[in-house]
Protein backbone atom coordinates (compact mmCIF):
# COMPACT_ATOMS: atom_id res chain seq x y z
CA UNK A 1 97.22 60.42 33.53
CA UNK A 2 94.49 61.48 31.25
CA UNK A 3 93.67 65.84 31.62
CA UNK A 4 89.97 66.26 30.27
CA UNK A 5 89.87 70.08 30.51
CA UNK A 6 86.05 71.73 30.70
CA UNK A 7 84.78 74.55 29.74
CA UNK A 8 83.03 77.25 31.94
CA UNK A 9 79.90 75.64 31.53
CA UNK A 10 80.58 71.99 30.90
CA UNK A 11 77.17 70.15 31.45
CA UNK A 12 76.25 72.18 27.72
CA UNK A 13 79.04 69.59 26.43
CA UNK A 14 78.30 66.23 28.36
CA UNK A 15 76.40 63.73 26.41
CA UNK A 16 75.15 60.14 26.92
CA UNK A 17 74.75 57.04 24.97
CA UNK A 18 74.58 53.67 24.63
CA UNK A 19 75.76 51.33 22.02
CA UNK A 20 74.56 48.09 21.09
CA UNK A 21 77.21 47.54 19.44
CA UNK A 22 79.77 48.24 21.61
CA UNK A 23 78.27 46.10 24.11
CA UNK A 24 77.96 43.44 22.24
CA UNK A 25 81.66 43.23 21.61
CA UNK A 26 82.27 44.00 25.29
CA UNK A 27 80.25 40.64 26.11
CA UNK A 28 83.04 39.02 23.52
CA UNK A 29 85.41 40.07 25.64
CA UNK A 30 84.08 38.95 28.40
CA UNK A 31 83.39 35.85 26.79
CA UNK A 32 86.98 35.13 26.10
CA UNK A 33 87.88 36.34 29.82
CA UNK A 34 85.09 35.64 31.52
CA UNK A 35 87.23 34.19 34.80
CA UNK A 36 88.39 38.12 35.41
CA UNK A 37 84.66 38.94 35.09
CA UNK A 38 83.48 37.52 38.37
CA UNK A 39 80.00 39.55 37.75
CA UNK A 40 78.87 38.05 34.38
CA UNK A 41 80.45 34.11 35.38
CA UNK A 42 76.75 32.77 35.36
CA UNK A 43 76.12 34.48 32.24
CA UNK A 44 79.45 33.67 30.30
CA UNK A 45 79.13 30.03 31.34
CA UNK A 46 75.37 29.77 29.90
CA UNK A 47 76.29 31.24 26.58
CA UNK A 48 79.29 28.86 26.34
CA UNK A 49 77.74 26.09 26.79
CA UNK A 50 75.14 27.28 23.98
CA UNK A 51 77.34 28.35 21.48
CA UNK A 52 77.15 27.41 18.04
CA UNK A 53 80.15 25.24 17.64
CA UNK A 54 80.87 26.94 13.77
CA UNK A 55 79.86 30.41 15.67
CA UNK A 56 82.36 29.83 18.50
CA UNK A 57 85.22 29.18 15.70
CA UNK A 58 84.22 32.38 14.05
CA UNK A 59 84.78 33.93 17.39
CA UNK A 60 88.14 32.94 18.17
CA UNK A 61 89.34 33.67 14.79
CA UNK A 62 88.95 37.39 15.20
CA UNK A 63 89.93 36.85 18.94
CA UNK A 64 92.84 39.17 18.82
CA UNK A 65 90.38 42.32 17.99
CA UNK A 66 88.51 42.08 21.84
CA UNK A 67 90.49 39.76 23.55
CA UNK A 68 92.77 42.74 25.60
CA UNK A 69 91.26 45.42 24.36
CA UNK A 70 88.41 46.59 22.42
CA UNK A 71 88.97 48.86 19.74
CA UNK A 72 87.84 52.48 19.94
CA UNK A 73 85.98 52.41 16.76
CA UNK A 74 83.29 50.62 18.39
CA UNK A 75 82.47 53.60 20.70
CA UNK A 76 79.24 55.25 20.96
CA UNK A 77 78.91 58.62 19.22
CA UNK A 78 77.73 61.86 20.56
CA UNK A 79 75.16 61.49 17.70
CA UNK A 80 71.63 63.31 18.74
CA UNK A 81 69.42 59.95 17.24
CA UNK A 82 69.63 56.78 19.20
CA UNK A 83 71.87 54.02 16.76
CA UNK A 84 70.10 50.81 16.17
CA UNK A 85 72.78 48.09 15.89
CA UNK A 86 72.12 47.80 12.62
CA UNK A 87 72.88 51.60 12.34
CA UNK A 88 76.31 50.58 14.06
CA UNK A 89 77.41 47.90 12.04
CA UNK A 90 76.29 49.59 8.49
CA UNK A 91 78.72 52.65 10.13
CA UNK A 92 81.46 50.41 10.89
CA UNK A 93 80.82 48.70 7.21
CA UNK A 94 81.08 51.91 5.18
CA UNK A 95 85.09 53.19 7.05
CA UNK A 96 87.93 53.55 4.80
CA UNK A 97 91.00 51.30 4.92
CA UNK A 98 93.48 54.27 6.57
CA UNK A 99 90.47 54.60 9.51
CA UNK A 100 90.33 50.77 10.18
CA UNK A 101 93.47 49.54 10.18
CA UNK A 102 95.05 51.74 12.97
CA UNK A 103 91.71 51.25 14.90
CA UNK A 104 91.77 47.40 15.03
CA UNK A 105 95.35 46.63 14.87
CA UNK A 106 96.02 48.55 17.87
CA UNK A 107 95.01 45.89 20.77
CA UNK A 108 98.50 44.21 18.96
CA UNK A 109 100.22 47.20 17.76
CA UNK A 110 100.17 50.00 19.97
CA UNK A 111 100.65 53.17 18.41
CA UNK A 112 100.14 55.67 20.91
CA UNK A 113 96.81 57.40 18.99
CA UNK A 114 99.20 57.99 15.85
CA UNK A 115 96.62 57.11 12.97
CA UNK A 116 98.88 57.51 10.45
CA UNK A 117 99.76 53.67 9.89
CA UNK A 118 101.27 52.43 6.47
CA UNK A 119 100.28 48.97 5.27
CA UNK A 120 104.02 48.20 4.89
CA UNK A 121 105.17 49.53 7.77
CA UNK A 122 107.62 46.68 8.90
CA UNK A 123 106.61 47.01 12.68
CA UNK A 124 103.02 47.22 12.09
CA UNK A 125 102.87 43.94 9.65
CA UNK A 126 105.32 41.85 11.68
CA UNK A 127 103.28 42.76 15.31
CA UNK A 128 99.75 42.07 13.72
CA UNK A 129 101.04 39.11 11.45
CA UNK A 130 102.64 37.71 14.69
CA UNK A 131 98.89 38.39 16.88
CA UNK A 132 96.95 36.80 13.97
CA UNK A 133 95.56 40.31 12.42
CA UNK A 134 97.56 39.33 8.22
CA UNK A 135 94.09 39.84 6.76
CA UNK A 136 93.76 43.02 8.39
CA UNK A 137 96.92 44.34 7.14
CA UNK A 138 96.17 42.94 3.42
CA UNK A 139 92.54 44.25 3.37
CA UNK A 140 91.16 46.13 6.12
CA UNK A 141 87.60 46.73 4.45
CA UNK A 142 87.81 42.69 3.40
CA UNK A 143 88.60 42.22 7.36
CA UNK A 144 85.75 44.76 8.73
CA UNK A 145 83.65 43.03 6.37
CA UNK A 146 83.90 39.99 8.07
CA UNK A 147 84.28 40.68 11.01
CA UNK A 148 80.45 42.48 10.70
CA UNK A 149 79.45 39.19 9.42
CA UNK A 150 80.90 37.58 12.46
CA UNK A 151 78.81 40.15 14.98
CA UNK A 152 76.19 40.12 12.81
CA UNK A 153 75.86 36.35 13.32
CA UNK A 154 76.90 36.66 17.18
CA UNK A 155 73.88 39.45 17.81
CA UNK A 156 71.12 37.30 16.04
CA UNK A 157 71.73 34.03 17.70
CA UNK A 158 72.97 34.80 21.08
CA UNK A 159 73.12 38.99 21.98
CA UNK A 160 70.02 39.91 20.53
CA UNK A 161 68.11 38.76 23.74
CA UNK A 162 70.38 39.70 26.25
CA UNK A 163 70.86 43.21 24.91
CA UNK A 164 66.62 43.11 25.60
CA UNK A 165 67.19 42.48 28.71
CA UNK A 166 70.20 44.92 29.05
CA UNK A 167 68.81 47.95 27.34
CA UNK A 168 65.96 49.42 30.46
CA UNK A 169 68.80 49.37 32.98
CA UNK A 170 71.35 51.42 30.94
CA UNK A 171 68.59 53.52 29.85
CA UNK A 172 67.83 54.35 33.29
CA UNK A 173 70.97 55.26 34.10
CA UNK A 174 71.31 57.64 30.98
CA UNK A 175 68.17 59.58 32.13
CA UNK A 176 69.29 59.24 35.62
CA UNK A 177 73.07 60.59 35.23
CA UNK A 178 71.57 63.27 33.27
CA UNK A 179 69.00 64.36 35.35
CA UNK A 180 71.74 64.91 38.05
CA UNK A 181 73.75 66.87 36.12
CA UNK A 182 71.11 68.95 35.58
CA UNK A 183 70.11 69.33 39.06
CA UNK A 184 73.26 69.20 40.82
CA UNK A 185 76.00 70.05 38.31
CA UNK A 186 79.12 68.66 36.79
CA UNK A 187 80.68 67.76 40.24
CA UNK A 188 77.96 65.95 41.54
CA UNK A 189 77.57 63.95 38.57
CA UNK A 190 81.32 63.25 37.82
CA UNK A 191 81.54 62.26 41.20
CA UNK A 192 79.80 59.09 40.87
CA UNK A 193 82.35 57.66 38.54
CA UNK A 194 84.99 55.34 40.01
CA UNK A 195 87.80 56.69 42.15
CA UNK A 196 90.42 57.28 40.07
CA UNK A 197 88.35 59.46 38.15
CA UNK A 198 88.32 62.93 39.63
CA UNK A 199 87.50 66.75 39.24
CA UNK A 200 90.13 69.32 40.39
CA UNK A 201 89.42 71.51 43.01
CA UNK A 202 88.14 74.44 40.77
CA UNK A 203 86.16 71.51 38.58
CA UNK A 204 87.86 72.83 35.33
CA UNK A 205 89.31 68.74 34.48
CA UNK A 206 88.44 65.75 34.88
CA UNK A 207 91.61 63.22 35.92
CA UNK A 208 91.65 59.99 35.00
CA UNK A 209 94.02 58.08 36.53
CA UNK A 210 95.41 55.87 34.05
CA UNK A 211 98.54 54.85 32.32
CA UNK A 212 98.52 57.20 29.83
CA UNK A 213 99.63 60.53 29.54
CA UNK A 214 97.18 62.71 27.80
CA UNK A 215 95.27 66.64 27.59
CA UNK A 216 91.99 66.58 25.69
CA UNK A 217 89.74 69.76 25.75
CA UNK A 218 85.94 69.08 25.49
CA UNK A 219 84.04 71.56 24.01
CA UNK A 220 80.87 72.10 21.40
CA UNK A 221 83.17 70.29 18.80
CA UNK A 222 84.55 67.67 20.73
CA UNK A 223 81.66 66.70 23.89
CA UNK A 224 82.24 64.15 26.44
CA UNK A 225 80.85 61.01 25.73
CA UNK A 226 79.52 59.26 29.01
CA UNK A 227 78.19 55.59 28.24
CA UNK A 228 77.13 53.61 31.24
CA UNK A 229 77.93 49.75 30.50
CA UNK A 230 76.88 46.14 32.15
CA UNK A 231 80.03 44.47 30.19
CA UNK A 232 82.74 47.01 30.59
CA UNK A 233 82.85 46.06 35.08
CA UNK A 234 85.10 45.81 36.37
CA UNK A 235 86.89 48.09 34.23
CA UNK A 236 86.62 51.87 33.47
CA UNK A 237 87.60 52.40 29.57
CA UNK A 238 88.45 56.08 28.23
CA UNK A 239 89.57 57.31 25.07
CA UNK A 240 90.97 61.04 23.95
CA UNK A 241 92.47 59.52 20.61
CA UNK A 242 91.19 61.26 17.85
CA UNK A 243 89.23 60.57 15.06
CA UNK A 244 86.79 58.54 18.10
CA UNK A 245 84.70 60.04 20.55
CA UNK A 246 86.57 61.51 23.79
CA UNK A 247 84.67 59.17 25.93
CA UNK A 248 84.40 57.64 29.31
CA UNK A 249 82.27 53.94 29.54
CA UNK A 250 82.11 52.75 33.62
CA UNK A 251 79.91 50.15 35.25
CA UNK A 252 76.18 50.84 35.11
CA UNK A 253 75.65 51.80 38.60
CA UNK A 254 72.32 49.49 39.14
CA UNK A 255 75.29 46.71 37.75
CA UNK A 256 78.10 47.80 39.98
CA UNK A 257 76.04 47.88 43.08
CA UNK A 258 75.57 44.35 42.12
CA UNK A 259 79.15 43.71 42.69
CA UNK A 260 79.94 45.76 45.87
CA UNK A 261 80.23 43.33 49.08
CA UNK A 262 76.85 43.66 51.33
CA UNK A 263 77.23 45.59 54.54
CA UNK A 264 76.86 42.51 56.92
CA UNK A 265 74.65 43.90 60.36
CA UNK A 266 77.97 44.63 62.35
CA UNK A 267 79.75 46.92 59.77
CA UNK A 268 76.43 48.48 59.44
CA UNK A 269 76.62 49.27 62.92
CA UNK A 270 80.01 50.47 62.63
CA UNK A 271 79.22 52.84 59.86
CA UNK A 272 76.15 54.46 61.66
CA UNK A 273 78.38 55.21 64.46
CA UNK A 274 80.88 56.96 62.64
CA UNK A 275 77.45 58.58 61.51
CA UNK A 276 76.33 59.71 64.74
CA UNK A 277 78.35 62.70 65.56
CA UNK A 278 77.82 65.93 64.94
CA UNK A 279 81.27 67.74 63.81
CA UNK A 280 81.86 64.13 61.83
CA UNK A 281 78.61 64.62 59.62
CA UNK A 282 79.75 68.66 58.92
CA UNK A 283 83.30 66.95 58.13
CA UNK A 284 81.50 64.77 55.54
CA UNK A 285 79.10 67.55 54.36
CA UNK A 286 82.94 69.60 53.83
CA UNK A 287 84.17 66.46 51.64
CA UNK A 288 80.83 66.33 50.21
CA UNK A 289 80.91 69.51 48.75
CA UNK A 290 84.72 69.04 47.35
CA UNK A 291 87.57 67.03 48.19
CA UNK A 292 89.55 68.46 51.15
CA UNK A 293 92.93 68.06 53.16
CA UNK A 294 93.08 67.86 57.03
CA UNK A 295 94.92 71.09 57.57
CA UNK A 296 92.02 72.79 55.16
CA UNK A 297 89.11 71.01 57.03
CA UNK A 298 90.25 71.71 61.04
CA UNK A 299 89.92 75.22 60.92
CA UNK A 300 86.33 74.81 59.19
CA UNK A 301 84.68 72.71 62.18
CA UNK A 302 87.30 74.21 65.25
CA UNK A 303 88.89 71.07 65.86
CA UNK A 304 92.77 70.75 66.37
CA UNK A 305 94.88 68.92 63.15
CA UNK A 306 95.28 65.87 65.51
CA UNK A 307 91.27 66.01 65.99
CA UNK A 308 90.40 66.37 62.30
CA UNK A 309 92.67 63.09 61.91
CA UNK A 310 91.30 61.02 64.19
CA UNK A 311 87.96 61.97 62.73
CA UNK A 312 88.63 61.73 59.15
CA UNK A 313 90.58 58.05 59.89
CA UNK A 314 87.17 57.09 61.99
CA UNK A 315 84.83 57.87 58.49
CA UNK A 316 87.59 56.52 56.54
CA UNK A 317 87.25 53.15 58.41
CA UNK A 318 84.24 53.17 57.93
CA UNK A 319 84.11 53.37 54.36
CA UNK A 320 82.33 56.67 53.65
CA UNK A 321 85.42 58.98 52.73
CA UNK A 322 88.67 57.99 50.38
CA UNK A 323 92.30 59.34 51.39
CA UNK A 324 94.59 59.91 48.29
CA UNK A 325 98.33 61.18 49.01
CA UNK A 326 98.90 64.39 46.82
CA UNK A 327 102.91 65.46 47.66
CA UNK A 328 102.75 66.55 51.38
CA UNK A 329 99.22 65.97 51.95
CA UNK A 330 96.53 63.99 52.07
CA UNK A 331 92.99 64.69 50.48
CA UNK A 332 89.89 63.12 51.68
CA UNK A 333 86.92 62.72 49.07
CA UNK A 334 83.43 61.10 49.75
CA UNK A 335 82.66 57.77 49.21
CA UNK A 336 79.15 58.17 47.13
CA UNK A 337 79.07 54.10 46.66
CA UNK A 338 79.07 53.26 49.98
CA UNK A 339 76.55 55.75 50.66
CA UNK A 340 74.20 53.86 48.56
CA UNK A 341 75.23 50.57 49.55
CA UNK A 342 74.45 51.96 53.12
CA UNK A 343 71.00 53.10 52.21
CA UNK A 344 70.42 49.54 50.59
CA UNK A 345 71.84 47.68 53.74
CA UNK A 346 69.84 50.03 56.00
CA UNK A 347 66.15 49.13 54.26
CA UNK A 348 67.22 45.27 54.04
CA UNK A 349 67.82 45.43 57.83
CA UNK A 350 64.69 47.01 58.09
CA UNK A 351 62.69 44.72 55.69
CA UNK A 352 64.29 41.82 55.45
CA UNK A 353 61.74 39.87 53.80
C-alpha cells in the first residue's frame, strides 16, 4: 500500500496537469496491448492498420520501454506553465545518463525506486540485455536520443491529431477537478478517484491500494500531481519514487463514464427504490460525508445493527455504496460513479431521443 500523508491544508499542495507526452506514450502502450484496452479497440485497430510499416518497426524496437509499464520519467510536472510536447521531449532530451538509465530500465529491471544504478552492475546488464534494453545500458543519452526521434516521428504522423481531439476533454476535467476542490475540499475531490484509492477517516492520507509498500509526504516541495488521462483506463498509475513527480494519473471521468455498463430500465428501477426511503437517503448522506461502519451508522439514524444491515446491503445492491472489510468490521463508502451513471440513465429514460 502506498501512504500519501497531507498536510493541514492540502488543496494549497494539489496540482493538475496534463502531458502530451505522456499520453502519447500511454497510446503506445495501448497500442501494443490494445486487447486489455477494451475502451480504445476501435481506435487501436484504426491506427494499426495505418501505420507506417518503417514507423511500426521503430515501435517495436523500443517495445520493452511501454510495453508493461511506462516509465516515470514521462510524468507530468507540477510545473506552473502548460508543456508543449515539444517542451517535453527537449526535457527528456537534455537528462543525464545516471537519471535515464534507472528510469527506463526499470519496466525490465525493477529496482524498487533505488536510482543509484551502475552501468556494470551484473543484474542490471544481464535483465535489460535479456528484455532488449543493451543500448540503453551502453549509452543512455544515445538511447533517449532515439527513442525522442522515435516519438517524435510517432506524434507527427499519427498522435498529433488525436491528442487535438484529446486535449478539450482532459482540460475540462483539470478545471473541473479543481473547481471541486475548491468548493468542496480535499475529500470531495479525492473521492472521485477509483476505489482503491481512499482518504482516512481524519483525511490526513490518501491510500492507494497497490502492491507496493510506500509513505510519501506532500507538501510545498513535493505537491501532488493529479493528471486525468484517456489512455491510462483501465488502469490507475501512481508514483512516490523520487527524483519524479509524486503523482496519481486515473481515467478522465467524461472517458470512464464511457466504459461503465448503462443502467438498463429495470436496474434503474431497482436503484430508485433503494432511493425512496427516508432513513436509507440519511444513511447515504452519513457515507456521503465519510466512510462509515454499521455499528457507527445505527445509532446515527435509531435503527437496530440488524436494521442498519439490511439497509446498507439494500444500497449496496444497488450499487450506490462500496463495503470494504477493515479487521472486524466492515466500512461502507459512497459510490460517486454510479451516482452519475444514475443521473445519465435517469435523463436518457426521460429523453430518449
Amino acid at each position: 500500500m502506498i501512504r500519501i500523508d497531507l498536510p493541514a491544508h492540502p488543496e494549497e499542495h494539489i496540482v493538475f496537469a496534463v502531458s502530451p507526452l505522456f499520453e502519447c506514450v500511454l497510446s503506445l502502450h495501448v497500442l501494443l496491448g490494445w486487447k486489455h484496452h477494451a475502451l480504445h479497440h476501435a481506435w487501436a485497430r484504426r491506427t494499426r492498420a495505418a501505420l507506417d510499416p518503417d514507423l511500426r518497426a521503430g515501435i517495436e524496437a523500443f517495445a520493452f520501454v511501454y510495453r508493461t509499464h511506462v516509465p516515470d520519467l514521462f510524468l507530468p510536472t507540477s510545473a506552473d506553465d502548460v508543456e508543449t510536447f515539444e517542451d517535453e521531449l527537449d526535457r527528456l532530451r537534455r537528462l543525464p545518463a545516471d537519471v535515464l538509465l534507472p528510469a527506463l530500465a526499470r519496466p525490465l529491471f525493477d529496482h524498487g525506486g533505488n536510482v543509484n544504478l551502475a552501468r556494470d552492475d551484473p543484474d542490471l546488464r544481464a535483465s535489460v540485455v535479456a528484455g532488449g534494453g543493451g543500448a540503453l545500458v551502453d549509452d543512455p543519452v544515445r538511447f533517449a536520443g532515439d527513442l525522442a526521434e522515435l516519438l517524435e516521428w510517432y506524434w507527427r504522423d499519427v498522435f498529433a491529431a488525436e491528442w487535438t481531439r484529446l486535449e478539450p476533454t482532459l482540460a475540462s476535467a483539470v478545471v473541473d477537478a479543481a473547481h471541486r476542490l475548491a468548493e468542496e475540499g480535499t475529500r470531495a475531490m479525492l473521492g472521485r478517484l477509483p476505489p482503491h484509492c481512499r482518504l482516512e477517516e481524519d483525511g490526513r492520507a490518501l491510500l492507494v491500494d497497490v502492491p507496493h509498500d510506500h509513505a510519501v509526504e506532500i507538501s510545498a516541495r513535493n505537491p501532488l500531481v493529479l493528471s486525468p488521462s484517456a489512455f491510462v483506463w483501465p488502469h490507475l498509475l501512481v508514483n512516490c519514487d523520487p527524483p519524479w513527480p509524486t503523482a496519481i494519473v486515473f481515467a478522465a471521468p467524461a472517458l470512464a463514464r464511457d466504459a461503465e455498463p448503462r443502467i438498463p430500465p429495470e436496474e434503474l428501477l431497482r436503484v430508485l427504490r433503494a432511493l425512496a426511503d427516508d432513513t436509507r437517503l440519511r444513511v447515504l448522506e452519513l457515507v456521503a460525508a465519510r466512510p462509515r461502519t454499521t455499528q457507527e451508522l445505527a445509532p446515527l439514524v435509531g435503527l437496530s445493527n440488524a436494521g442498519m444491515s439490511k439497509s446498507l446491503q439494500r444500497l449496496a445492491e444497488a450499487g450506490l455504496v462500496q463495503p470494504r472489510r477493515e479487521g472486524y468490521y466492515v466500512v461502507y463508502s459512497l459510490a460517486p460513479a454510479r451516482l452519475d451513471a444514475l443521473a445519465a440513465a435517469l435523463a436518457r429514460f426521460l429523453d430518449p431521443a
